[in-house]
C-alpha atoms as a PDB file:
ATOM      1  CA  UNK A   1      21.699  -7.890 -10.251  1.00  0.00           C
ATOM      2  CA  UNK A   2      21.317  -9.499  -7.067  1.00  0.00           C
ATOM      3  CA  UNK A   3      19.018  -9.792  -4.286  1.00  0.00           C
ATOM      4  CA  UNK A   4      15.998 -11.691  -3.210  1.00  0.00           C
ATOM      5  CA  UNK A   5      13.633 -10.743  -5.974  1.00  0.00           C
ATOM      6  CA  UNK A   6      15.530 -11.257  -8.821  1.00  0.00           C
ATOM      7  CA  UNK A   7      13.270 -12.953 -11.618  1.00  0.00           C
ATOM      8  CA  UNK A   8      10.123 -12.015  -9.571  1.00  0.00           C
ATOM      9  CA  UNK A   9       7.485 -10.008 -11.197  1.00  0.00           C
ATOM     10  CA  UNK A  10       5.901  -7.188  -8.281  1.00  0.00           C
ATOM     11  CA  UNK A  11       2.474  -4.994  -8.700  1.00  0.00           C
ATOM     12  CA  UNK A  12       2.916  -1.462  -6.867  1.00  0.00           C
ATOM     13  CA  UNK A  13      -0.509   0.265  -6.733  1.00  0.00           C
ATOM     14  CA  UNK A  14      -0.693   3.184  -6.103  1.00  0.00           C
ATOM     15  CA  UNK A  15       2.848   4.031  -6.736  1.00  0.00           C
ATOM     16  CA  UNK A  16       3.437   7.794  -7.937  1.00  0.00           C
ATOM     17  CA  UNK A  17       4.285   9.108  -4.763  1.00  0.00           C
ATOM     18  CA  UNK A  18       4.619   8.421  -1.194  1.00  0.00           C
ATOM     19  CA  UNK A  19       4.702   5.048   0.281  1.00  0.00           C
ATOM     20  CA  UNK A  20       4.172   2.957  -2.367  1.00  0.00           C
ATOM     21  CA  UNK A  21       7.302   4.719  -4.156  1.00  0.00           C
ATOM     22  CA  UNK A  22       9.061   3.969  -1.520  1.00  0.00           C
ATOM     23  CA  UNK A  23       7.831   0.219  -1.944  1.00  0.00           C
ATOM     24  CA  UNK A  24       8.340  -0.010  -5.255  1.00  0.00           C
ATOM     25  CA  UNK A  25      12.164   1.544  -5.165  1.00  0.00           C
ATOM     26  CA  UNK A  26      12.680  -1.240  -2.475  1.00  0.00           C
ATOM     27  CA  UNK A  27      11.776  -4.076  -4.306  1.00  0.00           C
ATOM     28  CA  UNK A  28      13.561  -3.047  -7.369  1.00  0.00           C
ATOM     29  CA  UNK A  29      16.753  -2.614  -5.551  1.00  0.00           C
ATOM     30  CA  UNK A  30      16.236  -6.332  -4.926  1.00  0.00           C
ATOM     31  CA  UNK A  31      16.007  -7.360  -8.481  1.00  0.00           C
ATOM     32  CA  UNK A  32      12.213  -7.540  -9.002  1.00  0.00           C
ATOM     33  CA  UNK A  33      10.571  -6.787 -12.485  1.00  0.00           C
ATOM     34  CA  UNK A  34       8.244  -3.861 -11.233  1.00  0.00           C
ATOM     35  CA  UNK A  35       4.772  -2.160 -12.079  1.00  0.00           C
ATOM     36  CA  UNK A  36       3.652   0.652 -10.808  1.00  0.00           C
ATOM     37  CA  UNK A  37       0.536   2.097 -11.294  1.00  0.00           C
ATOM     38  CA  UNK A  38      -1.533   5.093 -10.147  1.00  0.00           C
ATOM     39  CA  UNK A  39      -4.159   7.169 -11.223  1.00  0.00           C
ATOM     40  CA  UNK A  40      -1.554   9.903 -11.478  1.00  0.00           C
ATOM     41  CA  UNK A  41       0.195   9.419 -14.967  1.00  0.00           C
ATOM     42  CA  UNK A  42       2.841  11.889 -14.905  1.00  0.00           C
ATOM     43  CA  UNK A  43       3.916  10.743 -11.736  1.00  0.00           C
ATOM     44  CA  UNK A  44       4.527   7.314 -13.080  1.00  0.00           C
ATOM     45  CA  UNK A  45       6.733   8.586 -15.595  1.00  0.00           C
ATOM     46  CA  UNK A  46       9.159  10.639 -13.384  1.00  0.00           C
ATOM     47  CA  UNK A  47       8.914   7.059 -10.782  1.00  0.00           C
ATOM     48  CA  UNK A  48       9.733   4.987 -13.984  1.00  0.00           C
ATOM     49  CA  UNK A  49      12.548   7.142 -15.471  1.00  0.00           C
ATOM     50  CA  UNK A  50      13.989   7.293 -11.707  1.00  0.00           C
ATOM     51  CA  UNK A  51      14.016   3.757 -11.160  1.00  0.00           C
ATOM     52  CA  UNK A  52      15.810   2.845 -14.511  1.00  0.00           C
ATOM     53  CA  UNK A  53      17.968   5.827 -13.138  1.00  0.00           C
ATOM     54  CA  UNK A  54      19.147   3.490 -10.161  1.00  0.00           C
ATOM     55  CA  UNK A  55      19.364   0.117 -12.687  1.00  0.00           C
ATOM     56  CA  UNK A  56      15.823  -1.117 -11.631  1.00  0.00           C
ATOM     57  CA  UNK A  57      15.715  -4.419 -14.049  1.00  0.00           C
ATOM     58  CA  UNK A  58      12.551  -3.701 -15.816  1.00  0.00           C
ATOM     59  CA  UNK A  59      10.132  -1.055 -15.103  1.00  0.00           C
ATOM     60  CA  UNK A  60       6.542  -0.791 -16.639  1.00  0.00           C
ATOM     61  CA  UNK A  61       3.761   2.107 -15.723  1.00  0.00           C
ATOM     62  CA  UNK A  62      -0.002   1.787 -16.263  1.00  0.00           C
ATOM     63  CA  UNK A  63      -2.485   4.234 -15.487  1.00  0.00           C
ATOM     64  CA  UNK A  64      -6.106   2.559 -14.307  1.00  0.00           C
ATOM     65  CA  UNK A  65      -8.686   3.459 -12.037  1.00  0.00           C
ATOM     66  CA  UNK A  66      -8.352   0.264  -9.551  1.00  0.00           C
ATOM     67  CA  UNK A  67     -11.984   0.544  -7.917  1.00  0.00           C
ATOM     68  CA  UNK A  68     -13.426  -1.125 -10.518  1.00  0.00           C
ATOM     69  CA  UNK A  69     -13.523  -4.424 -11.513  1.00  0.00           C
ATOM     70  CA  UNK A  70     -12.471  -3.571 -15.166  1.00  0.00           C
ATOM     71  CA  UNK A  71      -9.428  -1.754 -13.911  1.00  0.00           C
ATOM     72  CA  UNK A  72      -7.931  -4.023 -12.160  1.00  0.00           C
ATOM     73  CA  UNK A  73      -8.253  -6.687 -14.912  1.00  0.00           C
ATOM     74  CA  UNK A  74      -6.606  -4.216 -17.257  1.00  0.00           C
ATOM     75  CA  UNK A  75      -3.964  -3.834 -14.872  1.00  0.00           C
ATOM     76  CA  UNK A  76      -3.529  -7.525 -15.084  1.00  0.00           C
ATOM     77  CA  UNK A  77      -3.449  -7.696 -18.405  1.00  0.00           C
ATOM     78  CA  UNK A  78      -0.639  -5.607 -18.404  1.00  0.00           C
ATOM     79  CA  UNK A  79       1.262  -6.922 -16.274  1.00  0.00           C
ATOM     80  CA  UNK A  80       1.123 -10.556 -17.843  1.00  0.00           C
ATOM     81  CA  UNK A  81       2.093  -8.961 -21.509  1.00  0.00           C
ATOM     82  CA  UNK A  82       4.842  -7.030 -19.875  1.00  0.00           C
ATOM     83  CA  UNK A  83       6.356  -9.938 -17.469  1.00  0.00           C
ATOM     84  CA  UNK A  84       4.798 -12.873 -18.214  1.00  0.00           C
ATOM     85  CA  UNK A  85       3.332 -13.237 -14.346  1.00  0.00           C
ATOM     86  CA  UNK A  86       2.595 -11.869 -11.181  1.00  0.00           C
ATOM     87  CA  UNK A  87       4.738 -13.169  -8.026  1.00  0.00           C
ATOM     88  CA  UNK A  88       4.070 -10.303  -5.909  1.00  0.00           C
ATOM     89  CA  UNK A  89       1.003  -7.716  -5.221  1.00  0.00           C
ATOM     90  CA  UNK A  90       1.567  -4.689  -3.201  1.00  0.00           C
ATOM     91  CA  UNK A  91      -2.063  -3.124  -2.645  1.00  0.00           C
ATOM     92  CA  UNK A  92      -1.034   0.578  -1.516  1.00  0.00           C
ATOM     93  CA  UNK A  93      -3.773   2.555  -3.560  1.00  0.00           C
ATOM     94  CA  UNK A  94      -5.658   4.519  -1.158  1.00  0.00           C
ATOM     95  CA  UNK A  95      -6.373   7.887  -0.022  1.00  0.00           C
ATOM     96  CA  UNK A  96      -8.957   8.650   2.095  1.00  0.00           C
ATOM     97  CA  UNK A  97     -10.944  11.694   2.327  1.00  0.00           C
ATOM     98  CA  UNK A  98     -10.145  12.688   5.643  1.00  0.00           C
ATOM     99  CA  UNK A  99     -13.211  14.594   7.667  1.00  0.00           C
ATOM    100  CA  UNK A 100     -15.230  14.668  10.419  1.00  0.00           C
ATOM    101  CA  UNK A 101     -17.845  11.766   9.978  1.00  0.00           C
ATOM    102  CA  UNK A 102     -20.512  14.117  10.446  1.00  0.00           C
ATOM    103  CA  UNK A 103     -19.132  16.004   7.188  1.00  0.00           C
ATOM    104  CA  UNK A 104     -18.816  13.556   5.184  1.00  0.00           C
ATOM    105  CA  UNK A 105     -21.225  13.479   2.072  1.00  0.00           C
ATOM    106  CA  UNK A 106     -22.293  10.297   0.102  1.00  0.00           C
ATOM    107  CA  UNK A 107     -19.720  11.338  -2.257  1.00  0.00           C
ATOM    108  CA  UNK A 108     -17.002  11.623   0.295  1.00  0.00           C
ATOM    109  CA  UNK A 109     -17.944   8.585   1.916  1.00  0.00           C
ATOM    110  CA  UNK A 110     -18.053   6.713  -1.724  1.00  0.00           C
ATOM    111  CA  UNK A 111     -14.434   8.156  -2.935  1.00  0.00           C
ATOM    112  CA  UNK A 112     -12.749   6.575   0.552  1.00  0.00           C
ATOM    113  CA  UNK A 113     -14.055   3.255   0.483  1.00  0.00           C
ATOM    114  CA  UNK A 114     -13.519   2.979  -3.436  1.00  0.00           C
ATOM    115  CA  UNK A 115     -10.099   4.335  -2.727  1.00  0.00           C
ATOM    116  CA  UNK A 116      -9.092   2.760  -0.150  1.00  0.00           C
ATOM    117  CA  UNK A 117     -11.036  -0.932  -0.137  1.00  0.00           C
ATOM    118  CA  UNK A 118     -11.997  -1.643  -3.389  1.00  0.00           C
ATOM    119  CA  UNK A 119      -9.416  -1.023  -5.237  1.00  0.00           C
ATOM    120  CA  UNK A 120      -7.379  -3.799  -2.866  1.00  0.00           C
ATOM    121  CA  UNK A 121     -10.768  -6.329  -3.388  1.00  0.00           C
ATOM    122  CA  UNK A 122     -10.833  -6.202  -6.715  1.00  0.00           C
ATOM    123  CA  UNK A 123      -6.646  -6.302  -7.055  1.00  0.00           C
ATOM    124  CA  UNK A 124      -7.054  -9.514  -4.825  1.00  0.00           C
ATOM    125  CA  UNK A 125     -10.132 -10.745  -7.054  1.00  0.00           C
ATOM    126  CA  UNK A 126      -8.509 -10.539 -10.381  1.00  0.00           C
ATOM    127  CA  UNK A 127      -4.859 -11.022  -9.526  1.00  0.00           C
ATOM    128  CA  UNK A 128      -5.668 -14.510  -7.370  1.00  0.00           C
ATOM    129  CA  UNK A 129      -6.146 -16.770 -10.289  1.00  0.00           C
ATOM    130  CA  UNK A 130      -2.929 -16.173 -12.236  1.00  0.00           C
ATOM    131  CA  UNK A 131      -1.540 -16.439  -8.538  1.00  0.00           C
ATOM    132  CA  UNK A 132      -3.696 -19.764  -8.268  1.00  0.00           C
ATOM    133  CA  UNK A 133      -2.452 -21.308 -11.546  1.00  0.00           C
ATOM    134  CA  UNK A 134       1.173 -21.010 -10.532  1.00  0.00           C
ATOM    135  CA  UNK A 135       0.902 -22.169  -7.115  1.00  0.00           C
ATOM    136  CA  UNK A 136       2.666 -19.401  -5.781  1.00  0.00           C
ATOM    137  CA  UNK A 137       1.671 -15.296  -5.007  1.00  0.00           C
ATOM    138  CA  UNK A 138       2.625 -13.282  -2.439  1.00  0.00           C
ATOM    139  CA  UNK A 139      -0.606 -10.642  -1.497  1.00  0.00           C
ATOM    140  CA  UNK A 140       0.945  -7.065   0.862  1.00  0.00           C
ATOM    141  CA  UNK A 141      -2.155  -5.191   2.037  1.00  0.00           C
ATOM    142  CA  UNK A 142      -1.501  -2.040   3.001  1.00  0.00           C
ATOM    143  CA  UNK A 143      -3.653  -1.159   6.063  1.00  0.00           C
ATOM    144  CA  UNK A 144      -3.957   1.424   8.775  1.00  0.00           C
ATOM    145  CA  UNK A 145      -3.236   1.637  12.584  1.00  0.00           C
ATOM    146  CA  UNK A 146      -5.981   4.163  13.082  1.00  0.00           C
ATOM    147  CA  UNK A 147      -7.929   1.154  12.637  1.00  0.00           C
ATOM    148  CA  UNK A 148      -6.920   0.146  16.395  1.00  0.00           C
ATOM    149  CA  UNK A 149      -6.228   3.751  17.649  1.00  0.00           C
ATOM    150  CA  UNK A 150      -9.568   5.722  16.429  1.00  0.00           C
ATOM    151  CA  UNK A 151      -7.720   8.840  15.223  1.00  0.00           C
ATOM    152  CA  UNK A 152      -9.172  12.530  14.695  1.00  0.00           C
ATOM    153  CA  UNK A 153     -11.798  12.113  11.155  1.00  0.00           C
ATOM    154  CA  UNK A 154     -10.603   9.010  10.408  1.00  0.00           C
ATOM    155  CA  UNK A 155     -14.119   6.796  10.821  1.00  0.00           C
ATOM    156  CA  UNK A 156     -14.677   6.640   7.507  1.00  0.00           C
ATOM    157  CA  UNK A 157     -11.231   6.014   6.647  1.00  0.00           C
ATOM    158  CA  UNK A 158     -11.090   3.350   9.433  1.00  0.00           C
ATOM    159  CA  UNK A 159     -14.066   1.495   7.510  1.00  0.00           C
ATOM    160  CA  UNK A 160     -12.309   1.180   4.291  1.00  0.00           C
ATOM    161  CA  UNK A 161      -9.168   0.132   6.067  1.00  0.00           C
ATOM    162  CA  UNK A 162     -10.797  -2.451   8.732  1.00  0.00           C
ATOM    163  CA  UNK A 163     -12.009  -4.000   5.647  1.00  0.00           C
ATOM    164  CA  UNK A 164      -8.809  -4.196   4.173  1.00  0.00           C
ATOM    165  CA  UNK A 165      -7.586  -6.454   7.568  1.00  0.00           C
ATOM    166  CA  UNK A 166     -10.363  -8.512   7.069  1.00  0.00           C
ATOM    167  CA  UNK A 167     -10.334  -9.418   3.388  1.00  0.00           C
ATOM    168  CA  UNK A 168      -6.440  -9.936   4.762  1.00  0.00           C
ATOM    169  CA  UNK A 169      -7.140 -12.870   7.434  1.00  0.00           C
ATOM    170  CA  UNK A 170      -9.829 -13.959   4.826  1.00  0.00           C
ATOM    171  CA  UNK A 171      -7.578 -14.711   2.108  1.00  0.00           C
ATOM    172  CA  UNK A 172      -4.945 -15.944   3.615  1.00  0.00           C
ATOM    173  CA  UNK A 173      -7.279 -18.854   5.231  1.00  0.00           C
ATOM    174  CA  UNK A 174      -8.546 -19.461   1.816  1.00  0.00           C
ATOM    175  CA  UNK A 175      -5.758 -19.363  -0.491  1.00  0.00           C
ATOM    176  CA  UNK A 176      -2.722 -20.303   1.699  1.00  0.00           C
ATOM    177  CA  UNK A 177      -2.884 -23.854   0.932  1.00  0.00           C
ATOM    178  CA  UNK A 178      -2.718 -22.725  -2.704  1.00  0.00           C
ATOM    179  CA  UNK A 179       0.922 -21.014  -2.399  1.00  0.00           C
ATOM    180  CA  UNK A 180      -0.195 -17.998  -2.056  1.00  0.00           C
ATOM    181  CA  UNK A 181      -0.066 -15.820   1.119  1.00  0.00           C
ATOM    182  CA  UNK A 182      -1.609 -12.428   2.423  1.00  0.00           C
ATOM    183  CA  UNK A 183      -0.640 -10.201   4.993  1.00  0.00           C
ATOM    184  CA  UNK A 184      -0.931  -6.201   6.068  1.00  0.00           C
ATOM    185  CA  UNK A 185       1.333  -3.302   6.595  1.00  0.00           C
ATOM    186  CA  UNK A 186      -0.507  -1.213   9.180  1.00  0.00           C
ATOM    187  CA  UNK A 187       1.588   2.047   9.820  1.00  0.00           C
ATOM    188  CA  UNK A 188       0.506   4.352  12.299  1.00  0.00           C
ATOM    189  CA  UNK A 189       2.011   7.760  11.791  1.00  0.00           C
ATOM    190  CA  UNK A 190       4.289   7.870   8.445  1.00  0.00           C
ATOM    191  CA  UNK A 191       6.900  10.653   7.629  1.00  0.00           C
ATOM    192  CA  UNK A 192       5.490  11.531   3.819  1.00  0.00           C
ATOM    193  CA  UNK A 193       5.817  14.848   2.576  1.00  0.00           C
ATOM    194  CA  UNK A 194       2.427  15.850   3.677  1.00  0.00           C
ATOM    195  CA  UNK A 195       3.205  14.902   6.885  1.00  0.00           C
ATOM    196  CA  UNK A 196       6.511  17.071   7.358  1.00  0.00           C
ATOM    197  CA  UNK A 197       4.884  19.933   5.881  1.00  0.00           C
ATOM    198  CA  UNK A 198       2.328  20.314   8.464  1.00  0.00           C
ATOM    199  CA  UNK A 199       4.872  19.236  11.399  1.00  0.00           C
ATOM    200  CA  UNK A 200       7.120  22.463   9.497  1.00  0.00           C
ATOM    201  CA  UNK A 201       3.961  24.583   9.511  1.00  0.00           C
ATOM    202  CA  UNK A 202       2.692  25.101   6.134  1.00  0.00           C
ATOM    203  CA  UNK A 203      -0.902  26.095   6.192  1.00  0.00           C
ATOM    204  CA  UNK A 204      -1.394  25.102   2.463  1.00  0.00           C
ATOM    205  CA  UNK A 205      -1.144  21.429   3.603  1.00  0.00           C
ATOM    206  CA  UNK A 206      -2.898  22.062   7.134  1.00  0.00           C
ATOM    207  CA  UNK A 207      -6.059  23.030   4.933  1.00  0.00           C
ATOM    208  CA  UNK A 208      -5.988  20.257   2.960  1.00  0.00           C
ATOM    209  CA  UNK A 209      -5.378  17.663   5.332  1.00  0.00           C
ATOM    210  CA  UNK A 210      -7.343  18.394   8.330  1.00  0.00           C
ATOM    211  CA  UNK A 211      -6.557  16.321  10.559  1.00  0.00           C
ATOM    212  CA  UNK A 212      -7.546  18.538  14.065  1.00  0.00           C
ATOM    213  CA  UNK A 213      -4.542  17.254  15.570  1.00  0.00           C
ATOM    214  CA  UNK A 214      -1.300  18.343  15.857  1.00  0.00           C
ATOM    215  CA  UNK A 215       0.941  15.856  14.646  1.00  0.00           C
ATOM    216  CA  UNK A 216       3.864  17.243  17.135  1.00  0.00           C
ATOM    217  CA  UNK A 217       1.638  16.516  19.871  1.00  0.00           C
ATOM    218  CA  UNK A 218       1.088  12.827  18.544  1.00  0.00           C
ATOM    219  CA  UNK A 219       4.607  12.365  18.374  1.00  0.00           C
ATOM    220  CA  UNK A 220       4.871  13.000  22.249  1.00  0.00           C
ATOM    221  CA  UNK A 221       2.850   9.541  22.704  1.00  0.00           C
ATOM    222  CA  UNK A 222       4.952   7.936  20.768  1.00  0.00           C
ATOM    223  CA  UNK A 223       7.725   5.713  22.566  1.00  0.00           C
ATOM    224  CA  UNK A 224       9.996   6.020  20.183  1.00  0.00           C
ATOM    225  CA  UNK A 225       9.194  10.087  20.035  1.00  0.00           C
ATOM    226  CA  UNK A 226       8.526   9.980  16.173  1.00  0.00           C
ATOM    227  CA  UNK A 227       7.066   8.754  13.136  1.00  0.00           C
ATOM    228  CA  UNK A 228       8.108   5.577  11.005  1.00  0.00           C
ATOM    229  CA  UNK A 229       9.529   6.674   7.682  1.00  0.00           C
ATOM    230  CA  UNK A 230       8.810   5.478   3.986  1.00  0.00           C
ATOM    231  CA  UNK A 231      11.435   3.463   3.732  1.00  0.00           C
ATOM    232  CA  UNK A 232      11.146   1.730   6.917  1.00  0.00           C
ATOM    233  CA  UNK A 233       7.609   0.949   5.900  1.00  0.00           C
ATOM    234  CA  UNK A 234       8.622  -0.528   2.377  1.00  0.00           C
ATOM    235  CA  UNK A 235      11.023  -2.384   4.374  1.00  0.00           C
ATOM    236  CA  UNK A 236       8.351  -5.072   6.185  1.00  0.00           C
ATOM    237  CA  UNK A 237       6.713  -4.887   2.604  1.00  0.00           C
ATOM    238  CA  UNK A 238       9.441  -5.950   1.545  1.00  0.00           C
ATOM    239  CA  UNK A 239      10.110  -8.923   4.243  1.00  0.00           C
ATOM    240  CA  UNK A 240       6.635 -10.223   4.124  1.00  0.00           C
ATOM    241  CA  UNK A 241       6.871 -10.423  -0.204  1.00  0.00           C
ATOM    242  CA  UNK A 242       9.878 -12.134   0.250  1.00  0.00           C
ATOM    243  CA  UNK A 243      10.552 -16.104   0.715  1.00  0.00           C
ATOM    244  CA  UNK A 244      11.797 -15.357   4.387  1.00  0.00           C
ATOM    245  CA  UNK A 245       8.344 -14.612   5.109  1.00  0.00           C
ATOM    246  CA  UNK A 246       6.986 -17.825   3.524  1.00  0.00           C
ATOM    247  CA  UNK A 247       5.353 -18.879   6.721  1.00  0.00           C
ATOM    248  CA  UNK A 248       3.777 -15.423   7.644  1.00  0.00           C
ATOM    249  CA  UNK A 249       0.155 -15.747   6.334  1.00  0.00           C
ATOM    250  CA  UNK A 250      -2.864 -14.186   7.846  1.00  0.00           C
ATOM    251  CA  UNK A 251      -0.854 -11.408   9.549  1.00  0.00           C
ATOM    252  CA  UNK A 252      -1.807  -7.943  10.469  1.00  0.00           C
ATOM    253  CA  UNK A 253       2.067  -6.377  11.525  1.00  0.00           C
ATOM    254  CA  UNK A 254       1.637  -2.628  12.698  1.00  0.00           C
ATOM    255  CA  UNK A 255       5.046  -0.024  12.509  1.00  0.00           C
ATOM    256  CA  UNK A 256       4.316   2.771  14.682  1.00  0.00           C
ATOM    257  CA  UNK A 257       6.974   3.124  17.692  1.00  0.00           C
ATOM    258  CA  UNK A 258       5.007   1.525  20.085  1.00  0.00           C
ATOM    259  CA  UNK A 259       2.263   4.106  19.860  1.00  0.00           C
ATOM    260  CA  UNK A 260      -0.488   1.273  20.116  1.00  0.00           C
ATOM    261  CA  UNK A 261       0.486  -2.420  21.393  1.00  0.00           C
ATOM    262  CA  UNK A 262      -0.823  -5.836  21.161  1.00  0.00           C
END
């Protein structure tokens, strides 16, 4: 296999479904030894057997709660038994609890920023010193442009995430003279399956999500007139994992058609 991971060992959390699939399928394609891991254990199986499928090099699955510290250091584990290192850390696991911030409860509040921030702080925490010892690591945050924008119910989302862009710049400041660098993703509007469903309708999905907004009418701002999809999204993953990124450290990149601009 070619391509610019090959030999390079690559953490997908949060990986069953969605855009950390999507991440994980890309970097595969490109040779890399992958992990993914999730909550969801049946989904990890049906992403493992599918990435074999399409002659993924090696593919291991672990199933960990990542918001705590001794997750993430079984993760680890893992992943040094399985491939010997780490060269690359995608940090998708996340998942907000998306409400009003006025109905939010404590437990709400506690499930999005566990979800969403600590399981990339303690990734980052235990993953940095095996990064540290090889003089080499390349950290992917996966953030959120409703950070910038505000977004219906998203405050308590936008918490977890804004904390994600600062650990982010923090890192990188820290640790780039290490090897190691750390940048964001920070999609605005992504096409998942969630997201098509209510753009198609389905009320099963609009209950669920409730986002008071609908997402046709978002699209309208949008210069571009849509939504970025998965794979475009594991794409800048991708780039900023790779060694043509070597340079990028410290970065916040948003992909969302122009719908908010530096």
């Amino acid at each position: 296999m070619t391509g610019r991971f090959v030999g390079r060992s690559a953490v997908v959390t949060g990986s069953a479904g969605g855009i950390g699939l999507a991440i994980a399928e890309r970097l595969a394609s490109e040779g890399a030894h992958i992990v993914v891991t999730d909550v969801n254990g049946a989904g990890l199986e049906t992403v493992a057997a599918n990435l074999k499928d399409k002659g993924a090099a090696a593919v291991t699955t672990f199933v960990t709660d990542l918001s705590t510290e001794e997750g993430a250091k079984a993760l680890l584990a893992h992943t040094l038994a399985a491939h010997g290192k780490v060269d690359i850390l995608v940090n998708n696991a996340g998942g907000g609890v998306i409400l009003p911030f006025l109905e939010h409860t404590p437990d709400t509040l506690r499930k999005t920023i566990d979800r969403n921030l600590w399981t990339t702080l303690w990734c980052c925490r235990v993953f940095l010193p095996a990064m540290i010892e090889r003089k080499f690591g390349r950290i992917v945050n996966i953030s959120a442009d409703s950070v910038h924008t505000g977004t219906y119910s998203h405050a308590g989302y936008n918490a977890a995430k804004g904390g994600v862009n600062g650990l982010t710049t923090g890192l990188a400041f820290e640790f780039g003279k290490q090897g190691i660098t750390v940048n964001a993703v920070s999609p605005g509007g992504v096409m998942t399956p969630d997201l098509r469903k209510l753009i198609d309708g389905d009320a099963a999905t609009a209950a669920k999500v409730k986002l008071n907004v609908d997402p046709r009418v978002v699209m309208e701002t949008i210069p571009t007139r849509r939504f970025a999809e998965m794979h475009e999204v594991a794409a800048l993953a991708a780039f900023l994992a790779s060694d043509d990124a070597a340079a990028i450290n410290g970065q916040v990149y948003s992909i969302n058609g122009g719908q908010w601009m530096l």
